[in-house]
PDB file of N, CA and C in Angstrom:
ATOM      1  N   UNK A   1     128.268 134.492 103.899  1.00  0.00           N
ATOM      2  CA  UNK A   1     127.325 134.086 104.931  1.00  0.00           C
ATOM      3  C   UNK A   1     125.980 133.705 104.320  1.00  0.00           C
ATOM      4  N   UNK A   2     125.517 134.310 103.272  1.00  0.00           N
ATOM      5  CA  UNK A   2     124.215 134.018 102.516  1.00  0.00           C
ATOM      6  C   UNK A   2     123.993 132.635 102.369  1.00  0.00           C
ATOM      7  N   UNK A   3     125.232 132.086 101.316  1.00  0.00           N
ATOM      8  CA  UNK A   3     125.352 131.444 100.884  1.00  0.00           C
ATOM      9  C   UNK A   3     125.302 129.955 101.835  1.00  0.00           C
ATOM     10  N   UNK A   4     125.598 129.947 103.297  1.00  0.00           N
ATOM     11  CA  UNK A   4     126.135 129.127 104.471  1.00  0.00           C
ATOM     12  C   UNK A   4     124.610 128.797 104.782  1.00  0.00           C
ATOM     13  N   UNK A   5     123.623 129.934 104.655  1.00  0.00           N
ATOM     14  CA  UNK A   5     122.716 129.899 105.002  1.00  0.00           C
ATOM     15  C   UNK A   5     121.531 129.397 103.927  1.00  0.00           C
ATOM     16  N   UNK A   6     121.850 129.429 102.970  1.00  0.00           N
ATOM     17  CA  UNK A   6     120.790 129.039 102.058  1.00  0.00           C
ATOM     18  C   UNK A   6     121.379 127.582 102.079  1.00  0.00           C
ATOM     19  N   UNK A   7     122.674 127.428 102.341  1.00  0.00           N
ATOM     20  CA  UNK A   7     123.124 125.857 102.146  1.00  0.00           C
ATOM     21  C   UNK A   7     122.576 125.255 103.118  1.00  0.00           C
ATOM     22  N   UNK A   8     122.661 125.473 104.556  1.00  0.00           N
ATOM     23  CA  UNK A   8     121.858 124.838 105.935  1.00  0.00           C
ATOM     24  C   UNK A   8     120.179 124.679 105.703  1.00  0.00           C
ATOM     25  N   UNK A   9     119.672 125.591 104.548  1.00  0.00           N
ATOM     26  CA  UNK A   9     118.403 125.952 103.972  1.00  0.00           C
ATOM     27  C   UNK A   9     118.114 124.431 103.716  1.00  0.00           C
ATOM     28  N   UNK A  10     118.718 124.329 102.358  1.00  0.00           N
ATOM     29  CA  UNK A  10     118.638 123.144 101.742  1.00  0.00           C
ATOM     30  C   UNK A  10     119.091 121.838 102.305  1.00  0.00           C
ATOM     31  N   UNK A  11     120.006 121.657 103.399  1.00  0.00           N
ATOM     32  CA  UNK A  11     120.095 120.255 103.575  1.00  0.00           C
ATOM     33  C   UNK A  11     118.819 119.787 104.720  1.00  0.00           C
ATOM     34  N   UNK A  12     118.244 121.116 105.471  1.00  0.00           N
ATOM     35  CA  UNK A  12     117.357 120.926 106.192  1.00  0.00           C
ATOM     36  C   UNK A  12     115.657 120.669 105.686  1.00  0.00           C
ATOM     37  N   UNK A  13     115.471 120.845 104.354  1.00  0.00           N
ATOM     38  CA  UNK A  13     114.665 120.507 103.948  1.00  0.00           C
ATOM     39  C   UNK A  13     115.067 119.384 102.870  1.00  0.00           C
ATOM     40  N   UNK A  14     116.076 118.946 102.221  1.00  0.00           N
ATOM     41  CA  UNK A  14     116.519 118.010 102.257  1.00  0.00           C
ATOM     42  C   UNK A  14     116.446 116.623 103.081  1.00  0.00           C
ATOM     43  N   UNK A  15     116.759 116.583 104.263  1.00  0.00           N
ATOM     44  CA  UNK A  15     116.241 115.996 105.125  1.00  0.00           C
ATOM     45  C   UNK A  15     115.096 115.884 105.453  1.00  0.00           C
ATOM     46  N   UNK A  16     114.519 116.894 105.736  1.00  0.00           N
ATOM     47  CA  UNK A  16     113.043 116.596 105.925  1.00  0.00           C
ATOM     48  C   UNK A  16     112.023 116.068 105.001  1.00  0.00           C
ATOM     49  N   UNK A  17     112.424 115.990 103.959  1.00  0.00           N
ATOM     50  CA  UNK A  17     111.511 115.897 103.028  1.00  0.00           C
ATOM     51  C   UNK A  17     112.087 114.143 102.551  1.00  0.00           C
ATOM     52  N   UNK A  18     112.924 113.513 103.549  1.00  0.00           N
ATOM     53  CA  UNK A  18     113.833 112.437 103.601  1.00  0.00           C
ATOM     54  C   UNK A  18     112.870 111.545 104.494  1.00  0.00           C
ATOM     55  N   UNK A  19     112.431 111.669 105.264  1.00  0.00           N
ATOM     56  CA  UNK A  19     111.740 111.349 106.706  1.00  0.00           C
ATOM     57  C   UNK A  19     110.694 110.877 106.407  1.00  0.00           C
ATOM     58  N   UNK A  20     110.167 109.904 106.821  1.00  0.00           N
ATOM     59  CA  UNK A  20     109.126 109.306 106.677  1.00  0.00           C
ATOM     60  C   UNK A  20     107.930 109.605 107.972  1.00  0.00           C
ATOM     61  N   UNK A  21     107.031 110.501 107.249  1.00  0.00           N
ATOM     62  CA  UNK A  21     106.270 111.181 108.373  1.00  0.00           C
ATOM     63  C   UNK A  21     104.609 109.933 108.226  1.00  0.00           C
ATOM     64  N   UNK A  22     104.047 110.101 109.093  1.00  0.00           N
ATOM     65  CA  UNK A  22     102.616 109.038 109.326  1.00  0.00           C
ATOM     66  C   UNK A  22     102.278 109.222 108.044  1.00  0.00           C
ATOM     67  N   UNK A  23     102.102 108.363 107.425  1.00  0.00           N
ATOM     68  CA  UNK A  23     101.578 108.446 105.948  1.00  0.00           C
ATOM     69  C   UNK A  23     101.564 109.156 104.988  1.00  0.00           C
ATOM     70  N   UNK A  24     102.841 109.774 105.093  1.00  0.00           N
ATOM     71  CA  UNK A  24     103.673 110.905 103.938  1.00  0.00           C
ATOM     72  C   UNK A  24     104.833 110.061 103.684  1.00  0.00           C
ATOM     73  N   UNK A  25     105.151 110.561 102.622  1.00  0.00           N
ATOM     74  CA  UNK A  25     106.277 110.281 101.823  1.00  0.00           C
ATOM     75  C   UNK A  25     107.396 110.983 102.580  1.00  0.00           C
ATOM     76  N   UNK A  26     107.542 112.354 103.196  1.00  0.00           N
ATOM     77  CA  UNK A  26     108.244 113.023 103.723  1.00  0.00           C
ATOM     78  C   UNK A  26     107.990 113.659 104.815  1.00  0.00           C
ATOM     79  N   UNK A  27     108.757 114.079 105.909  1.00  0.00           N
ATOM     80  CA  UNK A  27     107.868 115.044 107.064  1.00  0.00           C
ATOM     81  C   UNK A  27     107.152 116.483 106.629  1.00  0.00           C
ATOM     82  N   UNK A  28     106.032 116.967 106.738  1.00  0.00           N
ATOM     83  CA  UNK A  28     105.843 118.100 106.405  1.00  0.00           C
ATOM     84  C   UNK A  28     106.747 119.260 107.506  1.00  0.00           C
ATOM     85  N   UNK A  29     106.199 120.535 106.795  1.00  0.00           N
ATOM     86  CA  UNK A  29     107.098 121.434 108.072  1.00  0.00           C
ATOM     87  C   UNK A  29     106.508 121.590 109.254  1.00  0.00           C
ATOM     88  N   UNK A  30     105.266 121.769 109.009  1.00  0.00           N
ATOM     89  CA  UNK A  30     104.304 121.578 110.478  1.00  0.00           C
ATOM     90  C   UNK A  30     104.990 120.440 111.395  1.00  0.00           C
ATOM     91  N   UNK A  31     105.214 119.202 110.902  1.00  0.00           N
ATOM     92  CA  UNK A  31     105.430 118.249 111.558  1.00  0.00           C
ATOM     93  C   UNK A  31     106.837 118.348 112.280  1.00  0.00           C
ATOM     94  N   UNK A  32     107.980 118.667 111.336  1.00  0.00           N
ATOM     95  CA  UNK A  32     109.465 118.875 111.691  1.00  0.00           C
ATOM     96  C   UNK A  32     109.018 120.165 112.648  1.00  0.00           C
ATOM     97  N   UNK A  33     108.817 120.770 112.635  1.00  0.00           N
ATOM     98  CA  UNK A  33     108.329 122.601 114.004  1.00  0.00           C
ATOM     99  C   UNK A  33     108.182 122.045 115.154  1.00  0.00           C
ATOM    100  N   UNK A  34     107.376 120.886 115.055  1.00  0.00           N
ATOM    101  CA  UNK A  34     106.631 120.425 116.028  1.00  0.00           C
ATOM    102  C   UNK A  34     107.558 119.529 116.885  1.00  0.00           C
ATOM    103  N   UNK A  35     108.353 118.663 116.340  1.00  0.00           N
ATOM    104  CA  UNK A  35     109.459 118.042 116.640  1.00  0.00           C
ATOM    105  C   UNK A  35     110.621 118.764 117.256  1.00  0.00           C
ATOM    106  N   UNK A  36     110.685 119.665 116.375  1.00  0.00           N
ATOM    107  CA  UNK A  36     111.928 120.662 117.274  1.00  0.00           C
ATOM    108  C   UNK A  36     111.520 121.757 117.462  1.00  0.00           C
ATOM    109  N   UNK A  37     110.571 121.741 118.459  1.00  0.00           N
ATOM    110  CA  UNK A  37     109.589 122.521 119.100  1.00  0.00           C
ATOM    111  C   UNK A  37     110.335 124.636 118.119  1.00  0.00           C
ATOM    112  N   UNK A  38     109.887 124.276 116.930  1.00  0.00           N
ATOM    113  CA  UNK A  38     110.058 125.323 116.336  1.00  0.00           C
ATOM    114  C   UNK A  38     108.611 126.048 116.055  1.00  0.00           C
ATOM    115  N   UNK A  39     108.586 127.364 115.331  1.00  0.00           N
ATOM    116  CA  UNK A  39     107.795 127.774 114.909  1.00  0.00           C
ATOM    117  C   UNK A  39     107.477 127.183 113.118  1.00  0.00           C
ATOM    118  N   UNK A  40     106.130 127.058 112.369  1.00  0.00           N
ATOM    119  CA  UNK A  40     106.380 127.086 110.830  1.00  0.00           C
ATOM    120  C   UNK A  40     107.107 127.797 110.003  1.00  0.00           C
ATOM    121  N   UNK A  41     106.762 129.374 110.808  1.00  0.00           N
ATOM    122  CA  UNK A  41     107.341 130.270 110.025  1.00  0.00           C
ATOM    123  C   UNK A  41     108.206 130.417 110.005  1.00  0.00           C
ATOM    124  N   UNK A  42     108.868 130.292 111.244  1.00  0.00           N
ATOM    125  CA  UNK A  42     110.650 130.351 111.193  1.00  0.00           C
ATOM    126  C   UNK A  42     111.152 128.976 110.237  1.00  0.00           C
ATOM    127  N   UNK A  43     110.781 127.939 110.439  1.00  0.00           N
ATOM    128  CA  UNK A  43     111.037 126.746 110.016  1.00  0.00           C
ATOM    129  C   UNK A  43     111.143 127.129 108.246  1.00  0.00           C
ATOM    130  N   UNK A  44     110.012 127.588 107.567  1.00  0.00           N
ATOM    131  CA  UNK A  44     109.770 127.733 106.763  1.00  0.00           C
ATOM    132  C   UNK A  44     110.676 128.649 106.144  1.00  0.00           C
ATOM    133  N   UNK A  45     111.068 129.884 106.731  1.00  0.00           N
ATOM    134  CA  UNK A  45     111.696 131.086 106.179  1.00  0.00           C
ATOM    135  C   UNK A  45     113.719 130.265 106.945  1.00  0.00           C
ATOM    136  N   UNK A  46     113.835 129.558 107.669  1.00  0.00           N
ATOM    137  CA  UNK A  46     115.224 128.697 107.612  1.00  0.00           C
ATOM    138  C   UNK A  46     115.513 128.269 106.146  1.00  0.00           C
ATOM    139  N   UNK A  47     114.915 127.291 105.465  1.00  0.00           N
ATOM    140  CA  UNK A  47     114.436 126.523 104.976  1.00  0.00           C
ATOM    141  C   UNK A  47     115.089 127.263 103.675  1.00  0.00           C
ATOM    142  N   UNK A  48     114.264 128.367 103.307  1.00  0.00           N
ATOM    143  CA  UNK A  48     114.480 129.162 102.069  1.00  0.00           C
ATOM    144  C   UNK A  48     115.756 130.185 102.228  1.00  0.00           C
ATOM    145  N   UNK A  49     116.301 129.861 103.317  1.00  0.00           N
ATOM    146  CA  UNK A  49     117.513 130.598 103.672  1.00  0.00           C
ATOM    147  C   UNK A  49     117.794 131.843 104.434  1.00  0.00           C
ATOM    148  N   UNK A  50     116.894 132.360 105.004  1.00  0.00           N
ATOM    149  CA  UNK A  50     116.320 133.813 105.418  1.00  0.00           C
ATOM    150  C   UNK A  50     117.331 133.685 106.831  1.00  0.00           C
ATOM    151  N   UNK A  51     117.728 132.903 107.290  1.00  0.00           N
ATOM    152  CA  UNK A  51     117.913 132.355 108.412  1.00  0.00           C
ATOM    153  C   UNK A  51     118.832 131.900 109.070  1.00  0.00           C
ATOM    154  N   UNK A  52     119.953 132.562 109.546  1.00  0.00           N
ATOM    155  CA  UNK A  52     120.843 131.674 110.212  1.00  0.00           C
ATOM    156  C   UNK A  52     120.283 131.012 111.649  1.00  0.00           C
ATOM    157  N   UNK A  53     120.566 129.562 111.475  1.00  0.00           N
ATOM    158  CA  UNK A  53     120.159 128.984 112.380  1.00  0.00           C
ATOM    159  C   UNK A  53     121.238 128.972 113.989  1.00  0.00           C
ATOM    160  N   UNK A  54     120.555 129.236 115.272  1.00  0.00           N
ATOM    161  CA  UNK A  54     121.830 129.368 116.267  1.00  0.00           C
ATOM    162  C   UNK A  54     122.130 127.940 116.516  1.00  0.00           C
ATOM    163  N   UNK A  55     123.463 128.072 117.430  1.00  0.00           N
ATOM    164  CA  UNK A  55     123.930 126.355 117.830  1.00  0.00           C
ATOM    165  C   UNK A  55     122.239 125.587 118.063  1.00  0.00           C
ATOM    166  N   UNK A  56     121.622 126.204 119.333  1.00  0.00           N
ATOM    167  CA  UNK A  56     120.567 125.327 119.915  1.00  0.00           C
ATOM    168  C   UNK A  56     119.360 124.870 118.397  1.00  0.00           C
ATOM    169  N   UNK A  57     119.526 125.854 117.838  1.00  0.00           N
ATOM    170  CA  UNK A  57     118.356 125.258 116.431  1.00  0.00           C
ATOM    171  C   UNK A  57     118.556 124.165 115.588  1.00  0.00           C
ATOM    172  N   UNK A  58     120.008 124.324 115.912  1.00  0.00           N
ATOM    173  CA  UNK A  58     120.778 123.144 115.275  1.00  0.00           C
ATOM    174  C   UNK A  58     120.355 121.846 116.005  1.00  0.00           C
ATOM    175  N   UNK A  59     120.892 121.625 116.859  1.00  0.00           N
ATOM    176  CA  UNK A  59     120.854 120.731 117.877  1.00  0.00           C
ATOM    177  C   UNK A  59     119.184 120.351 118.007  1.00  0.00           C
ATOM    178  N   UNK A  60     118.077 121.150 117.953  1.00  0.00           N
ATOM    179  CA  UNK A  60     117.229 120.630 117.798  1.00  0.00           C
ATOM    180  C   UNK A  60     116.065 119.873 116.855  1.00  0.00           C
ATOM    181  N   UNK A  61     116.888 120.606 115.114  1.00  0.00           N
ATOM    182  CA  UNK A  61     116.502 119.786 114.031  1.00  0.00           C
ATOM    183  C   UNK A  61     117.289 118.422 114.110  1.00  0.00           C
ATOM    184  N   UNK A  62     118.759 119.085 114.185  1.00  0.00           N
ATOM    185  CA  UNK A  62     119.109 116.962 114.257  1.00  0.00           C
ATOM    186  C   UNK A  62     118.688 116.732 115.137  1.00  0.00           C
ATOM    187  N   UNK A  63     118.467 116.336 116.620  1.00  0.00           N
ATOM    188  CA  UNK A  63     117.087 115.873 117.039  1.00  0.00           C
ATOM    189  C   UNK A  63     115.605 115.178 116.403  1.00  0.00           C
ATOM    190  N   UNK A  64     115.396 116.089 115.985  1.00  0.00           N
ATOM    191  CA  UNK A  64     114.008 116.024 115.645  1.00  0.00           C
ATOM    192  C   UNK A  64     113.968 114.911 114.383  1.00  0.00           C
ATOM    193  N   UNK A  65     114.909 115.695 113.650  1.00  0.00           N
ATOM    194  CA  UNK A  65     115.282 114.784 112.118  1.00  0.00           C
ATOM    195  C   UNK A  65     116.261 113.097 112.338  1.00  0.00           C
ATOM    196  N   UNK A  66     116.487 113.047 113.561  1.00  0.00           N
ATOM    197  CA  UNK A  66     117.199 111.804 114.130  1.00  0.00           C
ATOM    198  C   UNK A  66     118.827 111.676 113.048  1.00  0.00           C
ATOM    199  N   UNK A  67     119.627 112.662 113.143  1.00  0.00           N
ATOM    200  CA  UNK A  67     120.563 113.108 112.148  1.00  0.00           C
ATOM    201  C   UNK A  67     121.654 113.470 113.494  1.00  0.00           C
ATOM    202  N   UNK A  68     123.272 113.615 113.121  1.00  0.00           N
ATOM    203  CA  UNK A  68     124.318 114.291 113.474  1.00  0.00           C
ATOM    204  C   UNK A  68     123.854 115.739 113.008  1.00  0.00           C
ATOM    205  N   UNK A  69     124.435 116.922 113.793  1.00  0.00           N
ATOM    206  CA  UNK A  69     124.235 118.261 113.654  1.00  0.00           C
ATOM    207  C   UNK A  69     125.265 118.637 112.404  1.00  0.00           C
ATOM    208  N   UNK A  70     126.445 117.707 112.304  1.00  0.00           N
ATOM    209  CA  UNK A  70     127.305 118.017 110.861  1.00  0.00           C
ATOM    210  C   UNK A  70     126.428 117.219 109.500  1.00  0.00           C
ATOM    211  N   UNK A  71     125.461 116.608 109.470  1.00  0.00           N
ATOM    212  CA  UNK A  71     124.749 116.264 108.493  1.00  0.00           C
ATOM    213  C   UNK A  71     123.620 117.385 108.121  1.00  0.00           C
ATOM    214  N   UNK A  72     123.280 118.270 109.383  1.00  0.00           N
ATOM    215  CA  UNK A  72     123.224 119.825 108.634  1.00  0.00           C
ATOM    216  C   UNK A  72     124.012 120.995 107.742  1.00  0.00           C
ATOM    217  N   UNK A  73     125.027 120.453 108.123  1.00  0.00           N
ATOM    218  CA  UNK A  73     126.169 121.076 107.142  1.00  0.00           C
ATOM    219  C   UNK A  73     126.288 121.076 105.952  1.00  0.00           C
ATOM    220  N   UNK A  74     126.416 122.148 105.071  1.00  0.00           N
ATOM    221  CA  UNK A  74     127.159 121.616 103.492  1.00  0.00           C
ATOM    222  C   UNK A  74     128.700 120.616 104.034  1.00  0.00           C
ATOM    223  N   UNK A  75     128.792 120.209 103.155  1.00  0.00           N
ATOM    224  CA  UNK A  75     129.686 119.019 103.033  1.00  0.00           C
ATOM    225  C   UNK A  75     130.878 119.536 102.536  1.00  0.00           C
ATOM    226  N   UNK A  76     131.834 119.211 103.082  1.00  0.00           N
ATOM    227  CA  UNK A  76     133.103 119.743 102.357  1.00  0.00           C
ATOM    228  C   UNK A  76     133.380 118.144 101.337  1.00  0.00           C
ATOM    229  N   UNK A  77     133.852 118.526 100.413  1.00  0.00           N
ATOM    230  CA  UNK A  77     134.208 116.972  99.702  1.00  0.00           C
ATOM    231  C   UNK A  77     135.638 116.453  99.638  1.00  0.00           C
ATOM    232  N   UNK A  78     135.531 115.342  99.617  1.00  0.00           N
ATOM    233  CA  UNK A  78     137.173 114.466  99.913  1.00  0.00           C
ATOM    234  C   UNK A  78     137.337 113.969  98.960  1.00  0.00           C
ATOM    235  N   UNK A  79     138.123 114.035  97.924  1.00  0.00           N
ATOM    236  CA  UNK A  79     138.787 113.499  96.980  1.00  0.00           C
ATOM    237  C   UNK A  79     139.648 111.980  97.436  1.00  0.00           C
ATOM    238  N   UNK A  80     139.549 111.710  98.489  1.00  0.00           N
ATOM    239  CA  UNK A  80     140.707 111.151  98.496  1.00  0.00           C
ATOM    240  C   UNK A  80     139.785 109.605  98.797  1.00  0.00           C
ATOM    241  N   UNK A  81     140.428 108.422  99.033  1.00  0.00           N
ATOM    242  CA  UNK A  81     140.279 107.109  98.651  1.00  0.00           C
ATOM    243  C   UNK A  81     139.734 106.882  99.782  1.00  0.00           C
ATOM    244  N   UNK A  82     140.715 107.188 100.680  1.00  0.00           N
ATOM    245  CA  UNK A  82     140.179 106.772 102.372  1.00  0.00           C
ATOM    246  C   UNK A  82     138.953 107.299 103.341  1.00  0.00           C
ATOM    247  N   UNK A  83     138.943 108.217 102.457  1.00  0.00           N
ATOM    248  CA  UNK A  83     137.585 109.571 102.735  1.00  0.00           C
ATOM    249  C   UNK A  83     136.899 109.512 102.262  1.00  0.00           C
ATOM    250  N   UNK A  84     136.508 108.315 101.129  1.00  0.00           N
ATOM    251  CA  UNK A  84     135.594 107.983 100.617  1.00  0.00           C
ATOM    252  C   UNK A  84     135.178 106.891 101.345  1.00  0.00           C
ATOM    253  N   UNK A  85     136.160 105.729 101.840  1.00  0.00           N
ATOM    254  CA  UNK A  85     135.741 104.827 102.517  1.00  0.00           C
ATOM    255  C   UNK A  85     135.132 105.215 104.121  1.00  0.00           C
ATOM    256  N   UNK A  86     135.718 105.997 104.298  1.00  0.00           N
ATOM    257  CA  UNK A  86     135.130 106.654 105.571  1.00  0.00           C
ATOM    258  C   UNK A  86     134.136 107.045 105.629  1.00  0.00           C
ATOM    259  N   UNK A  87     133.293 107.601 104.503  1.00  0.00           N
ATOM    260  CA  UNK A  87     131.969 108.166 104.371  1.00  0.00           C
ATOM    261  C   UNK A  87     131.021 107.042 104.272  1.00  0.00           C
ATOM    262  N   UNK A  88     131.685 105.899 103.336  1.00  0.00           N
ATOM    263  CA  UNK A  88     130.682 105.093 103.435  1.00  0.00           C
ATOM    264  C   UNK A  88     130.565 104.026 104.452  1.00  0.00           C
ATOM    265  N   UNK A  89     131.568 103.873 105.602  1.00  0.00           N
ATOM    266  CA  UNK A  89     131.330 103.491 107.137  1.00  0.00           C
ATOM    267  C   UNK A  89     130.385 103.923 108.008  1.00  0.00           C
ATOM    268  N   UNK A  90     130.671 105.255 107.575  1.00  0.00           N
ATOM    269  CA  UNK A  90     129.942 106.245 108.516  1.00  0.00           C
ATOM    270  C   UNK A  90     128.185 106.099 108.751  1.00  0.00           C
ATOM    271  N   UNK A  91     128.101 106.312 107.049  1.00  0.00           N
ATOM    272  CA  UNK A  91     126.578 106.024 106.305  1.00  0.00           C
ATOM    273  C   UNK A  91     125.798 104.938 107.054  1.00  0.00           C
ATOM    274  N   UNK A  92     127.071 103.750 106.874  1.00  0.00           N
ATOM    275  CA  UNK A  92     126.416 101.883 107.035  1.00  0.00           C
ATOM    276  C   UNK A  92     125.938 102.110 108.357  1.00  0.00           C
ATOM    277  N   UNK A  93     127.344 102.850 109.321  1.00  0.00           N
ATOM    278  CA  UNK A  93     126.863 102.320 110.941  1.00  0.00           C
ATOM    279  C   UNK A  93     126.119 103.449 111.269  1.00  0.00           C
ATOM    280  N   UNK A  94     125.359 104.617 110.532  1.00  0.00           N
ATOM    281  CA  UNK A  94     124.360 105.745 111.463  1.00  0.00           C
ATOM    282  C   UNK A  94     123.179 105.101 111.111  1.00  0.00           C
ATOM    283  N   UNK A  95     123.171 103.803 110.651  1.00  0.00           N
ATOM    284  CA  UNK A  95     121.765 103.052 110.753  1.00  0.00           C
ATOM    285  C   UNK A  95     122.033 102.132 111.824  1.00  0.00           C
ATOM    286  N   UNK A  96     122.907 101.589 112.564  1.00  0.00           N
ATOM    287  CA  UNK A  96     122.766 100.648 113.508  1.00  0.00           C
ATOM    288  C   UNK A  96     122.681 101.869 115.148  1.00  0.00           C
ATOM    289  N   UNK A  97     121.965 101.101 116.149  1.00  0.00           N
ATOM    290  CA  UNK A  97     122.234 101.272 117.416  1.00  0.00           C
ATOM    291  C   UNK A  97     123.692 101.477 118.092  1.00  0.00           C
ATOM    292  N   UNK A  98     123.508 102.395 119.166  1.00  0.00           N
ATOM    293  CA  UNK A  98     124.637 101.986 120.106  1.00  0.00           C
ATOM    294  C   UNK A  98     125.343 101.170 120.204  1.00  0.00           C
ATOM    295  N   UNK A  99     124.736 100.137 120.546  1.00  0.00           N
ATOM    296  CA  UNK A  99     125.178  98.445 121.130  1.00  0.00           C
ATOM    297  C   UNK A  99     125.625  98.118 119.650  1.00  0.00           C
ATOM    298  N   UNK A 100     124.952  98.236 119.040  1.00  0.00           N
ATOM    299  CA  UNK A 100     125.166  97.762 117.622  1.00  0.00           C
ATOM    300  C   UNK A 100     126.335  98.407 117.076  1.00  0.00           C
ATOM    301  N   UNK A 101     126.988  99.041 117.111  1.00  0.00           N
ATOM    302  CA  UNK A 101     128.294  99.550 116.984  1.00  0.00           C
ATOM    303  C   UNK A 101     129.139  99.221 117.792  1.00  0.00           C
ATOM    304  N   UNK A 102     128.730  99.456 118.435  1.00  0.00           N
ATOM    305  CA  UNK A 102     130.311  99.021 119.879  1.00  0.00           C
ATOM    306  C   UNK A 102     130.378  97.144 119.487  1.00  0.00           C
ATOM    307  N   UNK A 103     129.459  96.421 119.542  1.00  0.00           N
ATOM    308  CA  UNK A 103     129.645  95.242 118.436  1.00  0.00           C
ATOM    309  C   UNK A 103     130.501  95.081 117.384  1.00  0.00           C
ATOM    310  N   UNK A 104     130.440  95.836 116.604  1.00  0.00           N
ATOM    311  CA  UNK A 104     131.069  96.288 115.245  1.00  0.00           C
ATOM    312  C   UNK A 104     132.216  96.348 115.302  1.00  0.00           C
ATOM    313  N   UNK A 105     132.624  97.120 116.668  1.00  0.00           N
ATOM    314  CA  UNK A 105     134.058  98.024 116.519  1.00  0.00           C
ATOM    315  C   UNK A 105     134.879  96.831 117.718  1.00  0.00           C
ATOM    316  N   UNK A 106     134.104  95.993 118.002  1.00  0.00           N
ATOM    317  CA  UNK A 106     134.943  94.641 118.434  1.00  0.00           C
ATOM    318  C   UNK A 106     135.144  93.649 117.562  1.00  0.00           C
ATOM    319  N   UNK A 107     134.095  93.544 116.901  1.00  0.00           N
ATOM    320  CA  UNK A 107     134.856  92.541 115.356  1.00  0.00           C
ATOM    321  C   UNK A 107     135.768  92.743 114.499  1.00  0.00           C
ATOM    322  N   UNK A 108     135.629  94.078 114.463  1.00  0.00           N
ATOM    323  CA  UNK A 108     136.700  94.596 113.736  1.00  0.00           C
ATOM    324  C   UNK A 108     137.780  94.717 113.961  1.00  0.00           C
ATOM    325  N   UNK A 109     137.953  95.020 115.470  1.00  0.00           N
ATOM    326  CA  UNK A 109     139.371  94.690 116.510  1.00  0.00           C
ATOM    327  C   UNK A 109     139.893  93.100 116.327  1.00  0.00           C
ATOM    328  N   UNK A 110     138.616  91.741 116.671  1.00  0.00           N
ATOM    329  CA  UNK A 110     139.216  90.937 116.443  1.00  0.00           C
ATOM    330  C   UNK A 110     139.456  90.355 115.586  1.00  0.00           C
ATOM    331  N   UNK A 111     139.131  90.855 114.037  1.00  0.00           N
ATOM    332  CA  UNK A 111     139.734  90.729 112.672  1.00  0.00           C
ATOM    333  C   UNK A 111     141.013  91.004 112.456  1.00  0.00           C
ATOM    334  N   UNK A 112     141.009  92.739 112.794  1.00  0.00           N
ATOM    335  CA  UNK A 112     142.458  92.976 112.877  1.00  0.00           C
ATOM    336  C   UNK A 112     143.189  92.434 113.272  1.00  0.00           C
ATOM    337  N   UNK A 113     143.440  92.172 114.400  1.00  0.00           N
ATOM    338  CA  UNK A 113     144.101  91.344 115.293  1.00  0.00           C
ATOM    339  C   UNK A 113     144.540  89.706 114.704  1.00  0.00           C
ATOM    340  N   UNK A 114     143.842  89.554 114.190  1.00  0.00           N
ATOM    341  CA  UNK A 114     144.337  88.250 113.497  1.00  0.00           C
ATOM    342  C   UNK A 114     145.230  88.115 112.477  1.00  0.00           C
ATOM    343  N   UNK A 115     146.225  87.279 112.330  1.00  0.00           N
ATOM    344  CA  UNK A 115     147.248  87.383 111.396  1.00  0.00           C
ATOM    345  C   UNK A 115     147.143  87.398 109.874  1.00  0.00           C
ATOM    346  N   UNK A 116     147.755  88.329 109.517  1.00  0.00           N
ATOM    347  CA  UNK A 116     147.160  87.851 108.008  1.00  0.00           C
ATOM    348  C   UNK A 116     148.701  87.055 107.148  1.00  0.00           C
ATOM    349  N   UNK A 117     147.912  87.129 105.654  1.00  0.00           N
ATOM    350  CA  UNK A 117     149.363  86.233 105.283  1.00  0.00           C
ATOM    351  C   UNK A 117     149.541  86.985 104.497  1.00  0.00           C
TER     352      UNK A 117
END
C-alpha cells in the first residue's frame, strides 16, 4: 500500500509540474489546491506519499489537472505490439475535443470500410 501511494505521489506531481500555470513553467501546489478545491498541506503531504488519496480526490485532481483519473495511476506496462499502438492513439486523441474524436472515429470507420487489395 506504501508503495501505491508514493506512486499516486509521484504521478500527481508529475503532472503538475507538467501544466502550464500563468507564467510558470509548471502549476505550483497552491495553484493545483486551488483547482481541486484541496488544501496545500494535504496536497503537499499526497504528493510525498503520506496519503492515500479517496475516489473523490481523485476525481478532483484529474479535474483540475485536465487528465483521465487512470493517468493518476502507476501504469501497468504492455509488452505487447498492439498495446503499444494503443497507447500511442490514446496519447494523439486526449489532445483533441469531443467532436474532434467522434470525427476521427468516423474516418476511421470509413477507411476501414473501404476495400483494400
Amino acid at each position: 500500500m506504501a508503495d501505491l501511494k508514493m506512486e499516486i505521489g509521484r504521478r500527481v506531481r508529475q503532472l503538475r509540474r507538467a501544466r502550464r500555470g500563468p507564467g510558470q513553467r509548471g502549476l505550483t501546489i497552491r495553484a493545483l489546491a486551488r483547482r481541486a478545491a484541496l488544501s496545500e498541506d494535504y496536497l503537499n503531504k499526497l504528493e510525498l506519499g503520506r496519503y492515500m488519496p479517496s475516489a473523490e480526490t481523485l476525481l478532483a485532481l484529474a479535474a483540475a489537472l485536465d487528465v483521465r483519473v487512470a493517468d493518476l495511476l502507476p501504469h501497468t506496462e504492455r509488452h505487447d505490439e498492439r498495446g503499444e499502438a494503443l497507447d500511442e492513439l490514446c496519447a494523439v486523441a486526449s489532445r483533441f475535443s469531443a467532436s474532434e474524436i467522434r470525427y476521427l472515429i468516423a474516418v476511421v470507420g470509413t477507411v476501414m470500410d473501404y476495400p483494400r487489395p
